[in-house]
C-alpha atoms as a PDB file:
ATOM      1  CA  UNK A   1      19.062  -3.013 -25.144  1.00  0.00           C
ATOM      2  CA  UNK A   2      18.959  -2.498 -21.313  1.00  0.00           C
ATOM      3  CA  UNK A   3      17.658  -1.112 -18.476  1.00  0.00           C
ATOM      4  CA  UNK A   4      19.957   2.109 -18.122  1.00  0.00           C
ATOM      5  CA  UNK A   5      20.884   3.455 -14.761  1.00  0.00           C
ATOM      6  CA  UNK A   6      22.359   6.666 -14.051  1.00  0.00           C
ATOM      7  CA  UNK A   7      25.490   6.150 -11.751  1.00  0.00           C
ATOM      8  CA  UNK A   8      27.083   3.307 -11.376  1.00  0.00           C
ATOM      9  CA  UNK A   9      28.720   3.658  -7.987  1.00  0.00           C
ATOM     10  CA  UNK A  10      27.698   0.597  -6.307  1.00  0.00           C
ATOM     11  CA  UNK A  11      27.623  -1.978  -9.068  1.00  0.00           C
ATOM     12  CA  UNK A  12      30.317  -4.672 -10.233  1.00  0.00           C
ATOM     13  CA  UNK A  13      31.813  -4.310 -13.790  1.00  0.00           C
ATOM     14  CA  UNK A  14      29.849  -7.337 -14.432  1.00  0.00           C
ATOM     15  CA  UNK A  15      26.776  -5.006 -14.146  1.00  0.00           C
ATOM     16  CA  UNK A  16      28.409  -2.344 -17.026  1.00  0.00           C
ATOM     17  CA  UNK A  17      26.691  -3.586 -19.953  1.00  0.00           C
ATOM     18  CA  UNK A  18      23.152  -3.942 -18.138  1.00  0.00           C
ATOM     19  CA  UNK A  19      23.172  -0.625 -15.946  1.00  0.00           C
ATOM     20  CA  UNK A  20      25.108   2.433 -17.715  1.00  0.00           C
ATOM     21  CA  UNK A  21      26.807   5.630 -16.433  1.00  0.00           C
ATOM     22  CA  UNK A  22      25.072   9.023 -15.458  1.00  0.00           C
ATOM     23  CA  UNK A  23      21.887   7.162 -13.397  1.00  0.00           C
ATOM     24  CA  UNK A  24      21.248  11.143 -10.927  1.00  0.00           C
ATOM     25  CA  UNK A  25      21.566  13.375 -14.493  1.00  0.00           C
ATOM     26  CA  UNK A  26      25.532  14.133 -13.649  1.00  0.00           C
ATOM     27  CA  UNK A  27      25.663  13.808 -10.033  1.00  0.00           C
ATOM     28  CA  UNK A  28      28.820  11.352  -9.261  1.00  0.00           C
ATOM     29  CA  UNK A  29      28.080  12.086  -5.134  1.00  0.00           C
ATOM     30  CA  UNK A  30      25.620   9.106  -3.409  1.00  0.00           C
ATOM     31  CA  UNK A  31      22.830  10.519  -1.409  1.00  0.00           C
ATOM     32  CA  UNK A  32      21.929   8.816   1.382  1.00  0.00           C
ATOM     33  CA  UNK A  33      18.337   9.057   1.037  1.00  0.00           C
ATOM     34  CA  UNK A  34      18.107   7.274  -2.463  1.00  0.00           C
ATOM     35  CA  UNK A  35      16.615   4.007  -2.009  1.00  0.00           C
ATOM     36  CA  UNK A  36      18.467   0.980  -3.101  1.00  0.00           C
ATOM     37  CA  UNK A  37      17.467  -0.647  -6.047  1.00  0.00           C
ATOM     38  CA  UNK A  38      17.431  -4.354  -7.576  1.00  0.00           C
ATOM     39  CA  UNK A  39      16.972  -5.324 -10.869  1.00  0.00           C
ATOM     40  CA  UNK A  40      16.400  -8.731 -11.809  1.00  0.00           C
ATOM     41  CA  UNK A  41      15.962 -10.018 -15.720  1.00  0.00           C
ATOM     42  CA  UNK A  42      13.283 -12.808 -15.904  1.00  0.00           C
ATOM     43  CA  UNK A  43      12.128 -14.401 -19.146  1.00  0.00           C
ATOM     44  CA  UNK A  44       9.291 -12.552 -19.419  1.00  0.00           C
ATOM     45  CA  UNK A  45       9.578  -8.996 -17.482  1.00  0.00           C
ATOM     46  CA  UNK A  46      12.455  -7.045 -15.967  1.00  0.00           C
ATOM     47  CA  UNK A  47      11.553  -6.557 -12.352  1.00  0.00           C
ATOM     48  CA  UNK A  48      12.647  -3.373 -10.413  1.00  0.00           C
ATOM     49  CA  UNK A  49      12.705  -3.436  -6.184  1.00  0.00           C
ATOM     50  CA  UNK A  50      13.179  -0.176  -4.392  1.00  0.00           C
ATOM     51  CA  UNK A  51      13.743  -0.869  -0.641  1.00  0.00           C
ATOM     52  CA  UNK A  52      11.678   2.212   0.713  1.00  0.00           C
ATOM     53  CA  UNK A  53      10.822   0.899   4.345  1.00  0.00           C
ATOM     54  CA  UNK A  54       8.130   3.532   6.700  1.00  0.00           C
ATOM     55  CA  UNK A  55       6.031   4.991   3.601  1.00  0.00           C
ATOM     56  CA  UNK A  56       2.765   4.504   2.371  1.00  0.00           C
ATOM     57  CA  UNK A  57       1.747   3.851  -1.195  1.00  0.00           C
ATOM     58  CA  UNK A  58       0.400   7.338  -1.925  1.00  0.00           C
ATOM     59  CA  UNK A  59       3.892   8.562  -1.437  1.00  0.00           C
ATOM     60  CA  UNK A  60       5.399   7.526  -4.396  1.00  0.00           C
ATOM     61  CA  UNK A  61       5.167   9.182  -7.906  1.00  0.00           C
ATOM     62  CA  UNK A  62       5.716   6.861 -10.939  1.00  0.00           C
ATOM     63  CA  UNK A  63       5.642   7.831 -14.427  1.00  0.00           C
ATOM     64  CA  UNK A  64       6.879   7.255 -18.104  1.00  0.00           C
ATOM     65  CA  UNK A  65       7.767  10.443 -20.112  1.00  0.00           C
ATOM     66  CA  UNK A  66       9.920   9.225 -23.607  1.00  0.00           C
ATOM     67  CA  UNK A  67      10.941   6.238 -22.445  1.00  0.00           C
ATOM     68  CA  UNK A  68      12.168   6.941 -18.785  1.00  0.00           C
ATOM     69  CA  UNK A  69      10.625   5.596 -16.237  1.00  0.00           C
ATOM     70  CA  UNK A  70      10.590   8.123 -13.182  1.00  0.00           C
ATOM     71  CA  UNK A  71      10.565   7.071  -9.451  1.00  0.00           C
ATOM     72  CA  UNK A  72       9.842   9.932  -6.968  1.00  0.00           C
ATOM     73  CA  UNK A  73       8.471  10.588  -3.440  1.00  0.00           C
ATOM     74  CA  UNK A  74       8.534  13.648  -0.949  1.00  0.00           C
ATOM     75  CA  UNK A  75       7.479  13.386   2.560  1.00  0.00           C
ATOM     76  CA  UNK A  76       6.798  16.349   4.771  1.00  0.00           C
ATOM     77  CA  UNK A  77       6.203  15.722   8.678  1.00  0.00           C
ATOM     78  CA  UNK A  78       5.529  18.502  11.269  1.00  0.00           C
ATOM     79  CA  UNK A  79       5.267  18.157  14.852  1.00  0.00           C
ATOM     80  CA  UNK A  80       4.950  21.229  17.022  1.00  0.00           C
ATOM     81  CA  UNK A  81       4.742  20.903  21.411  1.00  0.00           C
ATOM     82  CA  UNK A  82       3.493  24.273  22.798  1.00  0.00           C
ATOM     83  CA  UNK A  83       4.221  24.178  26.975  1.00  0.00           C
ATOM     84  CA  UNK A  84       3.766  26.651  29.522  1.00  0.00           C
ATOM     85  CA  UNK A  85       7.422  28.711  28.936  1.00  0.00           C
ATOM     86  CA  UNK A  86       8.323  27.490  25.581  1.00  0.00           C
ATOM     87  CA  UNK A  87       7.251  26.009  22.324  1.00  0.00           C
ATOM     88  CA  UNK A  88       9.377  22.678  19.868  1.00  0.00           C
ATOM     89  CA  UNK A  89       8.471  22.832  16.362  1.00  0.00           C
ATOM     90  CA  UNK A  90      10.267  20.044  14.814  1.00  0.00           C
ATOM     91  CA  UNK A  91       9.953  19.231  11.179  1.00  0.00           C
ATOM     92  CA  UNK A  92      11.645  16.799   8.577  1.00  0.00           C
ATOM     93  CA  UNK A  93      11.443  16.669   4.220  1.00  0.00           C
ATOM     94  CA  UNK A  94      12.653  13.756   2.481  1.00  0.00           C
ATOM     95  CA  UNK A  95      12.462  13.365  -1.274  1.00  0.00           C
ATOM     96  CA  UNK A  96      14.374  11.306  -3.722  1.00  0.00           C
ATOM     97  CA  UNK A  97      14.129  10.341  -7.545  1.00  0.00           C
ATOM     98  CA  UNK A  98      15.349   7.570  -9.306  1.00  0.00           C
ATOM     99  CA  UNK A  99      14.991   7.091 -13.335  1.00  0.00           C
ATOM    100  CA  UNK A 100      15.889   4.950 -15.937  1.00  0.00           C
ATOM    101  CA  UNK A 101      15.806   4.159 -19.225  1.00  0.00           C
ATOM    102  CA  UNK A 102      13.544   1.833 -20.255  1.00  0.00           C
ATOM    103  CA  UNK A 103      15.346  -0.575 -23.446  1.00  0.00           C
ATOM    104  CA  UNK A 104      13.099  -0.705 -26.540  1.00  0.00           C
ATOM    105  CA  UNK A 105      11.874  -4.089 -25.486  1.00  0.00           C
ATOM    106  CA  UNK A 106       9.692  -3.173 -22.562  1.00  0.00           C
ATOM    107  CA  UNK A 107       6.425  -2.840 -22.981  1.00  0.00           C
ATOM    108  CA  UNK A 108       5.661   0.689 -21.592  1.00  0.00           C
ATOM    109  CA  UNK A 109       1.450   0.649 -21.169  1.00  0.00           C
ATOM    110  CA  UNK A 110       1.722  -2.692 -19.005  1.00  0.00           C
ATOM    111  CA  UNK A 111       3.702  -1.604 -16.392  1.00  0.00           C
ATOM    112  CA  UNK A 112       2.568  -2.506 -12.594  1.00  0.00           C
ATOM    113  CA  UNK A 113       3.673  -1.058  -9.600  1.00  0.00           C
ATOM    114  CA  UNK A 114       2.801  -2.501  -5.735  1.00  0.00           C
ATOM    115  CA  UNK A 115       3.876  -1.265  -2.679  1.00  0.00           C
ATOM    116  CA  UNK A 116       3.945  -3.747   0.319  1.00  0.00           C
ATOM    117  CA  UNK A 117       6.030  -4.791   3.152  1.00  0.00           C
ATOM    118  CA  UNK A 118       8.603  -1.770   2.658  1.00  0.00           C
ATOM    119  CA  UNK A 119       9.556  -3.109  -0.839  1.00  0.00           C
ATOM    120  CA  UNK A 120       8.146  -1.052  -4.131  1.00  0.00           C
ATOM    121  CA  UNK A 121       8.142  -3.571  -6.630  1.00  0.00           C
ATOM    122  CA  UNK A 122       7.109  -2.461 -10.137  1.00  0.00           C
ATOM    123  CA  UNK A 123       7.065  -5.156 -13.337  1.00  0.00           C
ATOM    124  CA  UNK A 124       8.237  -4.173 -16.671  1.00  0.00           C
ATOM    125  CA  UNK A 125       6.657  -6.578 -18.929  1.00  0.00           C
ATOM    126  CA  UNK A 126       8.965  -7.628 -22.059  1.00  0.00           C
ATOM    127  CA  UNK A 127       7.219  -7.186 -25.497  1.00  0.00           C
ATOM    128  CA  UNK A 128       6.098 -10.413 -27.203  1.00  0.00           C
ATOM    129  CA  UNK A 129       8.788  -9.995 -29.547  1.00  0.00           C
ATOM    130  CA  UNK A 130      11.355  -9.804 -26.829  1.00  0.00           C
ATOM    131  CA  UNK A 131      10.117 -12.761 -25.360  1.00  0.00           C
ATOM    132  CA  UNK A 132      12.511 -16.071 -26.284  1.00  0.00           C
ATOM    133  CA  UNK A 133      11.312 -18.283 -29.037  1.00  0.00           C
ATOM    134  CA  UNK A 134      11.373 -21.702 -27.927  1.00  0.00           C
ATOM    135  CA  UNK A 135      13.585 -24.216 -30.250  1.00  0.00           C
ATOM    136  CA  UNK A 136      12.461 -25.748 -33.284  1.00  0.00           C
ATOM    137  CA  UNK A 137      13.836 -28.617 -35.832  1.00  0.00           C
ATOM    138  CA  UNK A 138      14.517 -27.644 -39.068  1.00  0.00           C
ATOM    139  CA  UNK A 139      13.971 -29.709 -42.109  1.00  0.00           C
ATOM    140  CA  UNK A 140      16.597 -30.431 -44.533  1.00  0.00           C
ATOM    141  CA  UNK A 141      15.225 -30.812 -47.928  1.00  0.00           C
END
């Protein structure tokens, strides 16, 4: 099994059998203010990199529900100038959500997330069983 993504917009056909259709739940338009995303298969853990520069750690909502692994964030700012003859209220909301599919091989309760440097990294540990079995001689009797 794989990761699955929903939308697969960006990626080579190489990427097909890794990240599947559908990743934004129907949505074949790209949103600017998604975050990109890499993926990268080690031996041991599937790593996930969300380039989400300007926020702080508390921003960011992750959480497994059934085997999908949830990304979100809003961010509300408000600035208001009050002068002698007039007053600027300016104000700006930016949310996105990104979700996947975790593949039967992940190991769901060892998940770790850190946030640093404008990168949210989060490891998906591989279940011992997923792991690769190093090679061993066989006998012949």
């Amino acid at each position: 099994m794989s990761i699955v993504k929903r939308n697969n917009l960006f990626f080579p056909s190489l990427m097909n059998d890794f990240i599947g259709p559908d990743w934004f739940g129907g949505t074949e338009k790209w949103n600017a203010s998604v975050p990109a995303v890499n993926i990268k298969d080690n031996t041991e853990n599937f790593e996930l990199e969300l380039a989400v520069p300007g926020m702080k750690k508390d921003d960011f909502r992750v959480e497994i529900d059934n085997d999908v692994l949830t990304i979100a964030s809003e961010v509300q700012t408000e600035n208001e100038e009050n002068k002698e003859n007039y007053t600027r209220k300016e104000f700006s909301f930016t949310s996105f959500r990104r979700a996947f599919t975790l593949p039967e091989t992940v190991d769901g309760s060892k998940i770790d997330a850190k946030y640093e440097d404008g990168i949210l990294k989060l490891t998906l540990p591989k279940k011992q069983e997923a792991l690769p079995k190093p090679k061993r001689l066989i006998e012949i009797a």
